[in-house]
N, C-alpha and C. Protein backbone atom coordinates (compact mmCIF):
# COMPACT_ATOMS: atom_id res chain seq x y z
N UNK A 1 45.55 -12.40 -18.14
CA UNK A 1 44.35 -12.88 -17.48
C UNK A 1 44.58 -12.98 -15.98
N UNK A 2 46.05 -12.85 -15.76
CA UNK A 2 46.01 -13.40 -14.22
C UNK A 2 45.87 -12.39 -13.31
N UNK A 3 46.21 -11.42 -14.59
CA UNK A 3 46.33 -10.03 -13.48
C UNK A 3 44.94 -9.28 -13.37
N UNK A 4 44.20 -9.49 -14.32
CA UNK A 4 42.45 -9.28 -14.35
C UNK A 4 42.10 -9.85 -12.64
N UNK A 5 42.57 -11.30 -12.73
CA UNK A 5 42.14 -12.19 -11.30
C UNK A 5 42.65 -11.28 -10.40
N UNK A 6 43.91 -11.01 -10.18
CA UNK A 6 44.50 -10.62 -9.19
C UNK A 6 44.05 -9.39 -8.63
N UNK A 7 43.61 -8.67 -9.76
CA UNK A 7 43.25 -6.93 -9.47
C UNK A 7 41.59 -7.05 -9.40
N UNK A 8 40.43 -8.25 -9.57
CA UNK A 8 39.65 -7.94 -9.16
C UNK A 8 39.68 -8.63 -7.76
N UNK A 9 40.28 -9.50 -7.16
CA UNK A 9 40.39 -9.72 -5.87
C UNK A 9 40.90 -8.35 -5.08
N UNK A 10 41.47 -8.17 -5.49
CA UNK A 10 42.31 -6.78 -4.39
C UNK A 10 40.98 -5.90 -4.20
N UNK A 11 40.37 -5.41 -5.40
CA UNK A 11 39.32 -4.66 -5.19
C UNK A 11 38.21 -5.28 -4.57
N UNK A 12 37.73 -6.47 -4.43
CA UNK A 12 37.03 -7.38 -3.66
C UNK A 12 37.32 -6.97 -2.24
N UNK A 13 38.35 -7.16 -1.94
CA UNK A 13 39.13 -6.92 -0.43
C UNK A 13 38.78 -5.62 0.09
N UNK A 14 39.20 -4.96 -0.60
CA UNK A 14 39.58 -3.06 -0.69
C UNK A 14 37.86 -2.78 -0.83
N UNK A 15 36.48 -3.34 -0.94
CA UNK A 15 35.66 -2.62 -0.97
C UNK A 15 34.48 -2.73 0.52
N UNK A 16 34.58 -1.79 1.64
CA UNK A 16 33.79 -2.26 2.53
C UNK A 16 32.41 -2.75 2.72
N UNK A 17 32.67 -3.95 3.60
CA UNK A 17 30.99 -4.31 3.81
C UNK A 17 30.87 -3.87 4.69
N UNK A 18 29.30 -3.76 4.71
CA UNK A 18 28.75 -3.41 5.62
C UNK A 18 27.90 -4.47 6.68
N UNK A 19 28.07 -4.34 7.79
CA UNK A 19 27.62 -5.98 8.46
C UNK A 19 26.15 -5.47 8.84
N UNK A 20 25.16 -6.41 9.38
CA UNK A 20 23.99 -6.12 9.42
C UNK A 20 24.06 -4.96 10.93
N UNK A 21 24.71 -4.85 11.63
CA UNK A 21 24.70 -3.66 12.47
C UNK A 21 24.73 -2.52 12.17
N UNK A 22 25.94 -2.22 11.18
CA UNK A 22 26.11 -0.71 10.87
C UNK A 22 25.27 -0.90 9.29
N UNK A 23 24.61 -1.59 8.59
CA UNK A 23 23.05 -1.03 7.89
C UNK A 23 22.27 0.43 7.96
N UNK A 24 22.09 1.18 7.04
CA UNK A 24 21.18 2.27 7.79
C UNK A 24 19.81 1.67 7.75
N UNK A 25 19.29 2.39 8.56
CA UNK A 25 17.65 2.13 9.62
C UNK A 25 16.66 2.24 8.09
N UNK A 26 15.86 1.73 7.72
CA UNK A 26 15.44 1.85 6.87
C UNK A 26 14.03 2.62 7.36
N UNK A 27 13.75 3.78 6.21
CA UNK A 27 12.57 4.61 6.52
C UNK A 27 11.29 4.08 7.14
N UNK A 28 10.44 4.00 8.32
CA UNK A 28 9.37 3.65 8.32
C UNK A 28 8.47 3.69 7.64
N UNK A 29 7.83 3.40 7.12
CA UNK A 29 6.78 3.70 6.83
C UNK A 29 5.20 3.69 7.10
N UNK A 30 4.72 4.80 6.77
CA UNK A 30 3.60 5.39 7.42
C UNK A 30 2.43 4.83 6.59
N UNK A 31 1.54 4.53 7.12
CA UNK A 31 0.41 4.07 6.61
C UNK A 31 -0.57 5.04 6.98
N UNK A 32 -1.53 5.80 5.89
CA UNK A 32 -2.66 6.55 5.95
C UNK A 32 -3.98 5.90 6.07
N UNK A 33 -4.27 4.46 5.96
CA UNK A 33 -5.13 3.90 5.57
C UNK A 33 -5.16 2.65 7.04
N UNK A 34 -5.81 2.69 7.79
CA UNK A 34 -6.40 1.27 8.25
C UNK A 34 -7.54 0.69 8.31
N UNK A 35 -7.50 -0.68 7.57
CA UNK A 35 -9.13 -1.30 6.84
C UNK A 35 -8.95 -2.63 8.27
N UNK A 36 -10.64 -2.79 8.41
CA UNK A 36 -10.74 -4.01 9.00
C UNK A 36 -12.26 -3.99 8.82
N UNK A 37 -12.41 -5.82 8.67
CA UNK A 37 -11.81 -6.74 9.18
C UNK A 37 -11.05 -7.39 8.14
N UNK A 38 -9.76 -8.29 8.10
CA UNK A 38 -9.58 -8.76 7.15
C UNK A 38 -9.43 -10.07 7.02
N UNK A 39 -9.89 -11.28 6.49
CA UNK A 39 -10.59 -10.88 5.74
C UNK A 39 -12.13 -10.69 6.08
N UNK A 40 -12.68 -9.91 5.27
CA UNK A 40 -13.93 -9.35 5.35
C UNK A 40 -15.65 -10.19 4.99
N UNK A 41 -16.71 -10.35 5.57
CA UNK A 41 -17.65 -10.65 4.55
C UNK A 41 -18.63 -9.92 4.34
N UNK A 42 -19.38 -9.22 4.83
CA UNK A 42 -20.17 -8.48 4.51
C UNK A 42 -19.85 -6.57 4.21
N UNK A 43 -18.84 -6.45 5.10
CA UNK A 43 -18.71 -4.96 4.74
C UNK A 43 -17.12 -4.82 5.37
N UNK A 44 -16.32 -3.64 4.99
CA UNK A 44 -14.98 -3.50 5.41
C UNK A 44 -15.22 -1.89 5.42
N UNK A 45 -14.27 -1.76 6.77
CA UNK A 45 -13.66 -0.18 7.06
C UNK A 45 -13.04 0.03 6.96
N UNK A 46 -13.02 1.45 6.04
CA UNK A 46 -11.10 2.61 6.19
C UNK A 46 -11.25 3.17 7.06
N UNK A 47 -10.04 3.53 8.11
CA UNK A 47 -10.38 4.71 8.93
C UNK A 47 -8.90 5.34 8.34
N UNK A 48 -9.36 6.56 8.36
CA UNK A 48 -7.80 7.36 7.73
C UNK A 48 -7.54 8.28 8.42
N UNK A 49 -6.11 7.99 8.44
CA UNK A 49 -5.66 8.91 9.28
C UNK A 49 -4.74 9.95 9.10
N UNK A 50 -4.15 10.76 9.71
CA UNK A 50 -3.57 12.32 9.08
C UNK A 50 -4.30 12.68 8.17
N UNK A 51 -5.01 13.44 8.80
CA UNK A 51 -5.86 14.13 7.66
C UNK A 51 -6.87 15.54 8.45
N UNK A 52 -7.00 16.44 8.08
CA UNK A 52 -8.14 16.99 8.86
C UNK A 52 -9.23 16.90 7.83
N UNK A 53 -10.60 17.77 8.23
CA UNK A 53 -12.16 17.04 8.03
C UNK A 53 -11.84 17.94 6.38
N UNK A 54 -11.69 18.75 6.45
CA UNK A 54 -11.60 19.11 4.93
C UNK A 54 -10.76 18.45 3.76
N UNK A 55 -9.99 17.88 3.95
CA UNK A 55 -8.66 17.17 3.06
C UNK A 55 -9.92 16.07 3.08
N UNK A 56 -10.49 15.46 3.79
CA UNK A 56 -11.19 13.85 3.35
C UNK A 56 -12.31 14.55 1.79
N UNK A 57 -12.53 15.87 1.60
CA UNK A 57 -13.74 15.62 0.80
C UNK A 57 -12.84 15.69 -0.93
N UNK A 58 -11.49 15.93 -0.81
CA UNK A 58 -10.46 15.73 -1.64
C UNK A 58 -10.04 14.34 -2.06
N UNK A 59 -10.29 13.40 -1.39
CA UNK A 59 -9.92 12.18 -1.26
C UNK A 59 -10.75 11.41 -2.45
N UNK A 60 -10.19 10.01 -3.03
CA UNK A 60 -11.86 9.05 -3.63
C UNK A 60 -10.60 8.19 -3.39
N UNK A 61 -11.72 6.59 -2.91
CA UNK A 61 -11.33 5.69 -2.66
C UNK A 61 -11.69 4.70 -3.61
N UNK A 62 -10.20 4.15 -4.36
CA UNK A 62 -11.28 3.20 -5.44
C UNK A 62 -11.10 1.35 -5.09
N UNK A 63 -11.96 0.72 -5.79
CA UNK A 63 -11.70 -0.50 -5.06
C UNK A 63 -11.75 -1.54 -6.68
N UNK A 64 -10.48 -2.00 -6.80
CA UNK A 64 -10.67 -2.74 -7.86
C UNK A 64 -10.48 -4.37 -8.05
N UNK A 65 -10.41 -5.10 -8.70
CA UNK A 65 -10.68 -6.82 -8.50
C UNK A 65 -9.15 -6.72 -9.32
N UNK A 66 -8.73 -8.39 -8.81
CA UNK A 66 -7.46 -8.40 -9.23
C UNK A 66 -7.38 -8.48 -11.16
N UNK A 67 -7.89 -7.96 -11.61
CA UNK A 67 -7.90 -8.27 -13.26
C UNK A 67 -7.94 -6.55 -13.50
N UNK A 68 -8.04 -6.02 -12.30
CA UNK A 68 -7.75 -4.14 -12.85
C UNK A 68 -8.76 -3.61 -13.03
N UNK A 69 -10.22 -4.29 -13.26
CA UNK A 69 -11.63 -3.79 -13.24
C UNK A 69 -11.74 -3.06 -12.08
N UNK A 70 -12.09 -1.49 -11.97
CA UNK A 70 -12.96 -1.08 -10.94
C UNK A 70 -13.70 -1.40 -10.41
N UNK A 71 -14.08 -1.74 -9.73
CA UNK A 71 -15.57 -2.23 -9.09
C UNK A 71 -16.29 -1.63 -8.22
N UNK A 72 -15.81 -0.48 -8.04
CA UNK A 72 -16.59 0.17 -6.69
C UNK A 72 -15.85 1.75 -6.52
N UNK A 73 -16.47 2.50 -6.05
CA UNK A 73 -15.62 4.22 -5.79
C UNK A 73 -16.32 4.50 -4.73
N UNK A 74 -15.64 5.44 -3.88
CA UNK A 74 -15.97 6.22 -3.14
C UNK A 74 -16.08 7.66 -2.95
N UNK A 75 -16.70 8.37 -3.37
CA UNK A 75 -16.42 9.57 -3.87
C UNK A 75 -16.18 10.75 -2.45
N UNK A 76 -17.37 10.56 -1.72
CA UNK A 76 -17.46 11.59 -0.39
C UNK A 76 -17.13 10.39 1.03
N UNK A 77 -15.46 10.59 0.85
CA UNK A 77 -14.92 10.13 2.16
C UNK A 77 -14.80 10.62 3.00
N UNK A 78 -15.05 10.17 4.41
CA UNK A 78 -15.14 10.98 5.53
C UNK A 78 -14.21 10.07 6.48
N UNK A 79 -13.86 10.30 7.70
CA UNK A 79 -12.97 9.84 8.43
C UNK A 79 -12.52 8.30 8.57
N UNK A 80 -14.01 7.59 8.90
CA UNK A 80 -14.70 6.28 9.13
C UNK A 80 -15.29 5.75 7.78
N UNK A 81 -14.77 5.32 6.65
CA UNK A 81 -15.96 4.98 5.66
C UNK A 81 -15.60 3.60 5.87
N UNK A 82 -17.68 3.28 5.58
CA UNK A 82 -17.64 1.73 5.65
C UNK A 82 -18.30 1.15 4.29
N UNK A 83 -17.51 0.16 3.77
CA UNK A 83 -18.17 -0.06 1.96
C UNK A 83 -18.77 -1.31 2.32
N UNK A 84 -20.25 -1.52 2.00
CA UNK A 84 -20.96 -2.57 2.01
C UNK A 84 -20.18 -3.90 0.55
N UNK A 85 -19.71 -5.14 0.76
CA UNK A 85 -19.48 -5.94 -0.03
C UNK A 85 -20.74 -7.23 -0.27
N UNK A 86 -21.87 -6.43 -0.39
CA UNK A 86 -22.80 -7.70 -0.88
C UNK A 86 -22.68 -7.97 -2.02
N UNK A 87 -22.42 -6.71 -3.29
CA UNK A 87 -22.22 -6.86 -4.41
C UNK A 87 -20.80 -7.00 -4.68
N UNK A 88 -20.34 -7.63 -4.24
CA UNK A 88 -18.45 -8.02 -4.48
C UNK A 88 -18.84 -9.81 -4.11
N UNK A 89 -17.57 -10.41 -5.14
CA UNK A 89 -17.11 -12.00 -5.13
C UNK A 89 -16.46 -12.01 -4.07
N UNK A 90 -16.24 -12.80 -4.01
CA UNK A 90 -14.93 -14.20 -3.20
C UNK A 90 -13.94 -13.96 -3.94
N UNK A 91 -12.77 -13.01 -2.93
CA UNK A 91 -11.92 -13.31 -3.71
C UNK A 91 -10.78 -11.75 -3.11
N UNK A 92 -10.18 -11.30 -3.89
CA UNK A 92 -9.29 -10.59 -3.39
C UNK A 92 -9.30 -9.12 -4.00
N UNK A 93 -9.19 -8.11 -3.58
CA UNK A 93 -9.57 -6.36 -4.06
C UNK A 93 -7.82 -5.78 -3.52
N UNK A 94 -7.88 -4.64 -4.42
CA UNK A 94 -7.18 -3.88 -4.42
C UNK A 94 -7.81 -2.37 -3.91
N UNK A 95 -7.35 -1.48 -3.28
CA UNK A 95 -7.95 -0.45 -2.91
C UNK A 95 -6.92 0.67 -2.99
N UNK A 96 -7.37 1.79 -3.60
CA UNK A 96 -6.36 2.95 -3.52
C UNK A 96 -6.78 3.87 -3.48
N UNK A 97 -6.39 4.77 -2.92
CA UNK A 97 -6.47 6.78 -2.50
C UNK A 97 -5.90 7.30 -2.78
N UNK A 98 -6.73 8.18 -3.53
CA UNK A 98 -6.11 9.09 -4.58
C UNK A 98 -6.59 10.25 -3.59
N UNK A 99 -5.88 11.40 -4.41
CA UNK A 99 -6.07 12.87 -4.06
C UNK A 99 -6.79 13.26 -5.20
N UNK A 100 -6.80 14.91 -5.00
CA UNK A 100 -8.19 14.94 -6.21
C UNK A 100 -7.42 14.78 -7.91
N UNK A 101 -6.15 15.20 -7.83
CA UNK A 101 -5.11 15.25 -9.13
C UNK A 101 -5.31 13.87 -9.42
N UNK A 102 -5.19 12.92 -8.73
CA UNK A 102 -5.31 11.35 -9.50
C UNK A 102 -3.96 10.70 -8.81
N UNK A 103 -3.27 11.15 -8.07
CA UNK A 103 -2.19 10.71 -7.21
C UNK A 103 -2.79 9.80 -6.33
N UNK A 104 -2.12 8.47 -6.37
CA UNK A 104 -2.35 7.28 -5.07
C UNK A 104 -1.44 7.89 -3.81
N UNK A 105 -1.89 8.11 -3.11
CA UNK A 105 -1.54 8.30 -1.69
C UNK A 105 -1.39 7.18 -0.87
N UNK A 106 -2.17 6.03 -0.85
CA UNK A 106 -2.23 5.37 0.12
C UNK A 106 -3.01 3.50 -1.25
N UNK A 107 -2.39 2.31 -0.80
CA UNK A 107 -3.01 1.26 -1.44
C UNK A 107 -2.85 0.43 -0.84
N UNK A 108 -3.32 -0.63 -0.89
CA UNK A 108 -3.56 -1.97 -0.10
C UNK A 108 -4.08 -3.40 -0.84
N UNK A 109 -5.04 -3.75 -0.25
CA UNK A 109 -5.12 -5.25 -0.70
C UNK A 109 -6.12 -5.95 0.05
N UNK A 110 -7.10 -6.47 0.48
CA UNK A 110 -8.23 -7.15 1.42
C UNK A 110 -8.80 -8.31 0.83
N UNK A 111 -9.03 -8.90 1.73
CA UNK A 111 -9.89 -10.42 1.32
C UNK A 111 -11.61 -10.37 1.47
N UNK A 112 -12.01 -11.06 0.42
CA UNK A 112 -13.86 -11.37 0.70
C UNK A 112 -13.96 -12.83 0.47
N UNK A 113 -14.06 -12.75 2.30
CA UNK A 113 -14.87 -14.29 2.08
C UNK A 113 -16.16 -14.23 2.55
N UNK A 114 -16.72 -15.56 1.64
CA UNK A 114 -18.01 -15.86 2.26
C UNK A 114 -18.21 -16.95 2.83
């Protein structure tokens, strides 16, 4: 047993850390999607970006309540879309962009208050 101790210390020793300097850079990440205002009450905007005018009619934007219910689609997205929330609660949405295959590209999260 002592030598179990002994030989996992050595390897303890023997394995390099890494200190928070030499870390690698972690990937940025790119966001396709910017919504405002948040939180929102009457209506919220995507504006999306990287994209040219043909790739947006590929796009649907769906908007669902936190219980996974859909509640809303967007079918013909264009650069600027703005979704009216009169018919949406108080409360918190999920939003995601798909491509036309059914791939999420881009998701998020927004508030409705009233």
């Amino acid at each position: 047993m002592r030598i179990f101790y002994t030989l996992s210390f050595i390897l303890l020793l023997s394995t390099p850390v890494l200190s928070q300097d030499r870390m690698p850079d972690p990937q940025p990440v790119v966001k396709v999607i910017k919504f405002y205002p948040n939180p929102a009450t009457s209506f919220i905007t995507f504006d999306f970006q990287q994209a040219d005018e043909k790739q947006y009619s590929q796009l649907n934007l769906q908007i669902y309540n936190l219980i996974g219910k859909k509640v809303h689609e967007v079918t013909k997205v264009t650069q600027r879309t703005t979704v009216n929330l009169d018919e949406f609660y108080r409360g918190v949405y999920i939003f995601q962009l798909r491509d036309k295959s059914g791939k999420v590209i881009d998701s998020g999260k927004f508030q409705v208050a009233r």
